[in-house]
C-alpha atoms as a PDB file:
ATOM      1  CA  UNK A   1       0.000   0.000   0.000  1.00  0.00           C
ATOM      2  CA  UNK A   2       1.312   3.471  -0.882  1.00  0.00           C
ATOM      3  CA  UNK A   3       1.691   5.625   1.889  1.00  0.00           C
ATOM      4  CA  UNK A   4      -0.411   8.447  -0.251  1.00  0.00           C
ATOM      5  CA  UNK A   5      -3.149   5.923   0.277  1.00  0.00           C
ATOM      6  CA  UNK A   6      -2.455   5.300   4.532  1.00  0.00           C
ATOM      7  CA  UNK A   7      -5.004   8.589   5.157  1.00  0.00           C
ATOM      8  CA  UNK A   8      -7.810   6.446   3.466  1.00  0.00           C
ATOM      9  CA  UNK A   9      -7.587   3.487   5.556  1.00  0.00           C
ATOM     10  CA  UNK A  10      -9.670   4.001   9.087  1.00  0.00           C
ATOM     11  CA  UNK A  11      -7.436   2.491  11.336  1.00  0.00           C
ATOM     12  CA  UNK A  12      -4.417   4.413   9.661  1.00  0.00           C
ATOM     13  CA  UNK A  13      -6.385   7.578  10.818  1.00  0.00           C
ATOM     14  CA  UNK A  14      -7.463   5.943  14.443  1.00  0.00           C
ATOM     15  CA  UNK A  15      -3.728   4.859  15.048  1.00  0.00           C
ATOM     16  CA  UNK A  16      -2.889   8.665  13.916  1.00  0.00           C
ATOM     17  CA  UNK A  17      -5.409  10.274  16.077  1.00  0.00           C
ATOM     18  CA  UNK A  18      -4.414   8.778  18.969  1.00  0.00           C
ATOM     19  CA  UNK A  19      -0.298   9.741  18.627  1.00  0.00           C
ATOM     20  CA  UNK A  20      -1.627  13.059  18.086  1.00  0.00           C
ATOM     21  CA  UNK A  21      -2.977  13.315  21.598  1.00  0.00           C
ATOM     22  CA  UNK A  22      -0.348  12.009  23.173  1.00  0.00           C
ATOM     23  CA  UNK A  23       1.809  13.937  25.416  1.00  0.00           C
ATOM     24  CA  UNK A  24       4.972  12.004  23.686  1.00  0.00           C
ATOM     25  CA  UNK A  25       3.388  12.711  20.396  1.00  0.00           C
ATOM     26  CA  UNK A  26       3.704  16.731  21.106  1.00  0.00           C
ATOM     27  CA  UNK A  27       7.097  16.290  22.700  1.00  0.00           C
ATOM     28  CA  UNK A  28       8.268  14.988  19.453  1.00  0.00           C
ATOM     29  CA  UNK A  29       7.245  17.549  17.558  1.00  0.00           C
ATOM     30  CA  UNK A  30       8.081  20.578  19.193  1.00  0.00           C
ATOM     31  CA  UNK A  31      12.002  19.371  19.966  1.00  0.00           C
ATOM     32  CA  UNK A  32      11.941  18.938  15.829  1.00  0.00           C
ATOM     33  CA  UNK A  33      10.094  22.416  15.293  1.00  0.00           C
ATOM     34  CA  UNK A  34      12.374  24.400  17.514  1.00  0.00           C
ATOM     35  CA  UNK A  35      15.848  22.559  17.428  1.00  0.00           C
ATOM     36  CA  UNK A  36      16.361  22.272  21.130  1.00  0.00           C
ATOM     37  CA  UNK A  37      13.524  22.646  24.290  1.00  0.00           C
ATOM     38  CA  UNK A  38      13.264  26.458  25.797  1.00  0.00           C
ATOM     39  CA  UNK A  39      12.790  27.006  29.436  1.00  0.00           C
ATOM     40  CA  UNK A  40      10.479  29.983  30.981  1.00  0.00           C
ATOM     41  CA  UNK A  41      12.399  32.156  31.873  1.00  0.00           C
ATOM     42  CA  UNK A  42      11.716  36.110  33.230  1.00  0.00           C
ATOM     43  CA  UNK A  43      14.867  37.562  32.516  1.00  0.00           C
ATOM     44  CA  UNK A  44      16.065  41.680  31.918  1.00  0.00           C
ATOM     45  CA  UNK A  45      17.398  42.078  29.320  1.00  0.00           C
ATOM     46  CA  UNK A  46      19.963  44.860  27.366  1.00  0.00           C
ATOM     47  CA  UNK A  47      19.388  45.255  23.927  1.00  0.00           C
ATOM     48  CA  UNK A  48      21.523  46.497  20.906  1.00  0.00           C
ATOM     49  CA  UNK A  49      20.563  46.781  17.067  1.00  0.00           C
ATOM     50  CA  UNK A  50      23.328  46.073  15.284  1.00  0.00           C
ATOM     51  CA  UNK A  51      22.933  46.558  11.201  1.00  0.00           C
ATOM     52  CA  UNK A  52      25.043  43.985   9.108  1.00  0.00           C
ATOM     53  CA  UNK A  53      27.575  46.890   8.147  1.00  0.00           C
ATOM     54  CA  UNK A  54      28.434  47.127  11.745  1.00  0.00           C
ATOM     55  CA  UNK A  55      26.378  50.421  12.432  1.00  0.00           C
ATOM     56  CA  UNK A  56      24.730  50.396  15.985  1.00  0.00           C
ATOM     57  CA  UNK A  57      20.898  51.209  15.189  1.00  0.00           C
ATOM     58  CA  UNK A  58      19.360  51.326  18.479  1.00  0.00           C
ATOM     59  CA  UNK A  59      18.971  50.347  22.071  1.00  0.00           C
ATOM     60  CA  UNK A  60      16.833  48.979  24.737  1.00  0.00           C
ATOM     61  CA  UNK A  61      15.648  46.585  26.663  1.00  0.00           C
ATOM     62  CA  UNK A  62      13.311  43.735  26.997  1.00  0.00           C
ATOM     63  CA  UNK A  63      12.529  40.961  28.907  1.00  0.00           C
ATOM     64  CA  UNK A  64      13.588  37.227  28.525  1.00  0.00           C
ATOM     65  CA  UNK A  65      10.810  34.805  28.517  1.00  0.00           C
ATOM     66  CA  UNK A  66      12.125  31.633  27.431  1.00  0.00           C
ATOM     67  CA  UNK A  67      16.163  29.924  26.539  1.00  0.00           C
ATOM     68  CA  UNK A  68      17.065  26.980  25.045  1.00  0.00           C
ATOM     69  CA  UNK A  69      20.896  26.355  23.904  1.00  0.00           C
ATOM     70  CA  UNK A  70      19.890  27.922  20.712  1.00  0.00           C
ATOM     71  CA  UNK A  71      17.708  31.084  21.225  1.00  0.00           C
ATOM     72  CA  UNK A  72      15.422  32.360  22.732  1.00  0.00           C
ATOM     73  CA  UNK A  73      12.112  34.380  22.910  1.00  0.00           C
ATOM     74  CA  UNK A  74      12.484  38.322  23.556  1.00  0.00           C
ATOM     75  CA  UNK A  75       9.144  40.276  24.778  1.00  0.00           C
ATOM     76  CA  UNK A  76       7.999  43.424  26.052  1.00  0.00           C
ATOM     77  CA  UNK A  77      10.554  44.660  23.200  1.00  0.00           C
ATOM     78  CA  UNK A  78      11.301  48.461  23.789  1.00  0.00           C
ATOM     79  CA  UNK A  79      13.547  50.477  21.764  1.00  0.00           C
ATOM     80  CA  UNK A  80      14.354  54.226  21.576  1.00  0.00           C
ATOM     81  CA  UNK A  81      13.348  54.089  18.005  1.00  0.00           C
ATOM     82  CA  UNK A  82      10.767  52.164  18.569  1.00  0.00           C
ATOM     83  CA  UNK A  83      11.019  50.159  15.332  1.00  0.00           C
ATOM     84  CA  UNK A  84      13.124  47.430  14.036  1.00  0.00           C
ATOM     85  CA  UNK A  85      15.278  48.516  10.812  1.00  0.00           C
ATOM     86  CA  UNK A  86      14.418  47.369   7.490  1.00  0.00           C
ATOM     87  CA  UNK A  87      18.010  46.153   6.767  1.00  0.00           C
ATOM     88  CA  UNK A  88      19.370  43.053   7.695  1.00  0.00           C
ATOM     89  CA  UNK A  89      20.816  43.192  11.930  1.00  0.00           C
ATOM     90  CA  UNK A  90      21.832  41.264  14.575  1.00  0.00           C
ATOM     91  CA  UNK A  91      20.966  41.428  18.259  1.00  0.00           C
ATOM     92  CA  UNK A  92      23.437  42.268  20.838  1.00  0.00           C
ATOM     93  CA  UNK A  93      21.407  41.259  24.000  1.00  0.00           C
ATOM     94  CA  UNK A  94      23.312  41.337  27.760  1.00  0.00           C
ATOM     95  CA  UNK A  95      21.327  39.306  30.284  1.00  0.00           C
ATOM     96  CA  UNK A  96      20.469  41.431  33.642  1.00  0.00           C
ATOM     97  CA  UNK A  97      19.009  39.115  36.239  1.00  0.00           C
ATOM     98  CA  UNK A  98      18.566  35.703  36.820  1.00  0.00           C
ATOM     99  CA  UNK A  99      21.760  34.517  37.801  1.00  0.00           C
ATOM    100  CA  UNK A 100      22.534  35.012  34.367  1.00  0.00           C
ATOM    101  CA  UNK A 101      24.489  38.632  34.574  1.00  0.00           C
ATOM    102  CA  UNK A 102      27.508  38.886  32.969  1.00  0.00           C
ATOM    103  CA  UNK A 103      26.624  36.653  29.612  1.00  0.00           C
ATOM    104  CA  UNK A 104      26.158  38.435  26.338  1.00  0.00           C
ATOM    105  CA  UNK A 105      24.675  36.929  23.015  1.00  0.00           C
ATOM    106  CA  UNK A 106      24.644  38.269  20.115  1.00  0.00           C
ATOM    107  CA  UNK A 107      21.553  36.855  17.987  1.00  0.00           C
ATOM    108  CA  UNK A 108      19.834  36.749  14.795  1.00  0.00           C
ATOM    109  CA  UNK A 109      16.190  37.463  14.472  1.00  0.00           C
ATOM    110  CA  UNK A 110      14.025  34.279  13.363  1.00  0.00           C
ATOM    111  CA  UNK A 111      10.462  35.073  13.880  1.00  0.00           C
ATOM    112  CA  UNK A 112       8.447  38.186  15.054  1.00  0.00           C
ATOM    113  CA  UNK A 113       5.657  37.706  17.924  1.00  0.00           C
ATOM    114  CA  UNK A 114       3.443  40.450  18.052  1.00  0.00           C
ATOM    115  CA  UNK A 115       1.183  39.643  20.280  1.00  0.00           C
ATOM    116  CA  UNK A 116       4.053  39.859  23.263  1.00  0.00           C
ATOM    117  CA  UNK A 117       5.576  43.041  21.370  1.00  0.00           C
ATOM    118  CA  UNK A 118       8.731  40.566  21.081  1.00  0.00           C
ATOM    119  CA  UNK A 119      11.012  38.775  18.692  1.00  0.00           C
ATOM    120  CA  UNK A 120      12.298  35.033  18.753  1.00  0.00           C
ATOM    121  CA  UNK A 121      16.043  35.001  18.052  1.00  0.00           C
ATOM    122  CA  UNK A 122      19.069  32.416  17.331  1.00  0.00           C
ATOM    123  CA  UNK A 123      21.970  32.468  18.953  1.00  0.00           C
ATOM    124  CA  UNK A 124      25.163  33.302  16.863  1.00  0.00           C
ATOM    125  CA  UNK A 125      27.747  34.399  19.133  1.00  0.00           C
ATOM    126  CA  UNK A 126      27.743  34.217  23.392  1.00  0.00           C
ATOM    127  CA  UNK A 127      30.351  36.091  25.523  1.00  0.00           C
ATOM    128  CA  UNK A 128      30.893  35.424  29.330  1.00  0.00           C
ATOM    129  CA  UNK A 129      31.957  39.114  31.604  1.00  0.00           C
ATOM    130  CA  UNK A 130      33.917  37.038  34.004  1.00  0.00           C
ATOM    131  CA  UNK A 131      33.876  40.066  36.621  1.00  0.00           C
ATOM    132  CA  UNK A 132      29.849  40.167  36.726  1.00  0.00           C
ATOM    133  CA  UNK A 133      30.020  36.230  37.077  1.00  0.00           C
ATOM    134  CA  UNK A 134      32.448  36.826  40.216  1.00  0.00           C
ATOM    135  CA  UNK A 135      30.502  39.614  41.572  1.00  0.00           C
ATOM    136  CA  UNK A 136      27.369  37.757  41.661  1.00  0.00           C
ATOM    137  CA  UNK A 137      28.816  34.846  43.459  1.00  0.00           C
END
């Protein structure tokens, strides 16, 4: 049987239906969808537009809502400018709070969320202030 022909047969859609609810069945899917699991987080956040020439654009500041190795999820985005550029940029963002003070990423932006004001971002580049990591210990 062709696999084209698998949504046709009941039981292919029963045995479907039921993966589909199942806890594992989600788990699956989003570590494919987003590369590695994020955590909820509530971090503050420093932020610097970068543009690809180098030019610094803007800052601000926003706040951390969820990390995984490779990004994370930016909201409550506000900037001087209070717009994104149109060109191509990078995101310089220095964690605040959290224990995580002292470690800077810079980022690429993957995906806009407007409905949190925020941006999700990739991690390019992360840098470690070993003086902030000392004075918070």
């Amino acid at each position: 049987m062709a696999a084209k022909d698998l949504a046709h047969v009941p039981s292919g859609r029963s045995i479907f239906g039921a993966a589909a609810r199942s806890k594992e069945f989600f788990d699956h899917l989003e570590a494919h969808y987003r590369e590695c699991r994020r955590k909820q987080v509530d971090i503050d956040a420093a932020l610097t537009i970068v543009l690809d020439d180098g030019e610094t654009y803007d800052k601000g500041e926003a706040k951390v809502k969820d990390v995984s190795p490779t990004g994370a999820l930016l909201a409550a985005v506000k900037l001087h400018k209070d717009a994104f550029p149109t060109k191509p940029f990078s995101i310089v963002m220095k964690m605040l709070s959290g224990g995580y003070e002292g470690i800077t990423f810079r980022c690429k932006p993957v995906r806009f969320v407007p409905d949190q004001h925020g941006i999700g971002v990739r991690f390019d580049e992360v840098y470690v202030d070993t003086e902030a990591s000392k004075r918070k210990s």
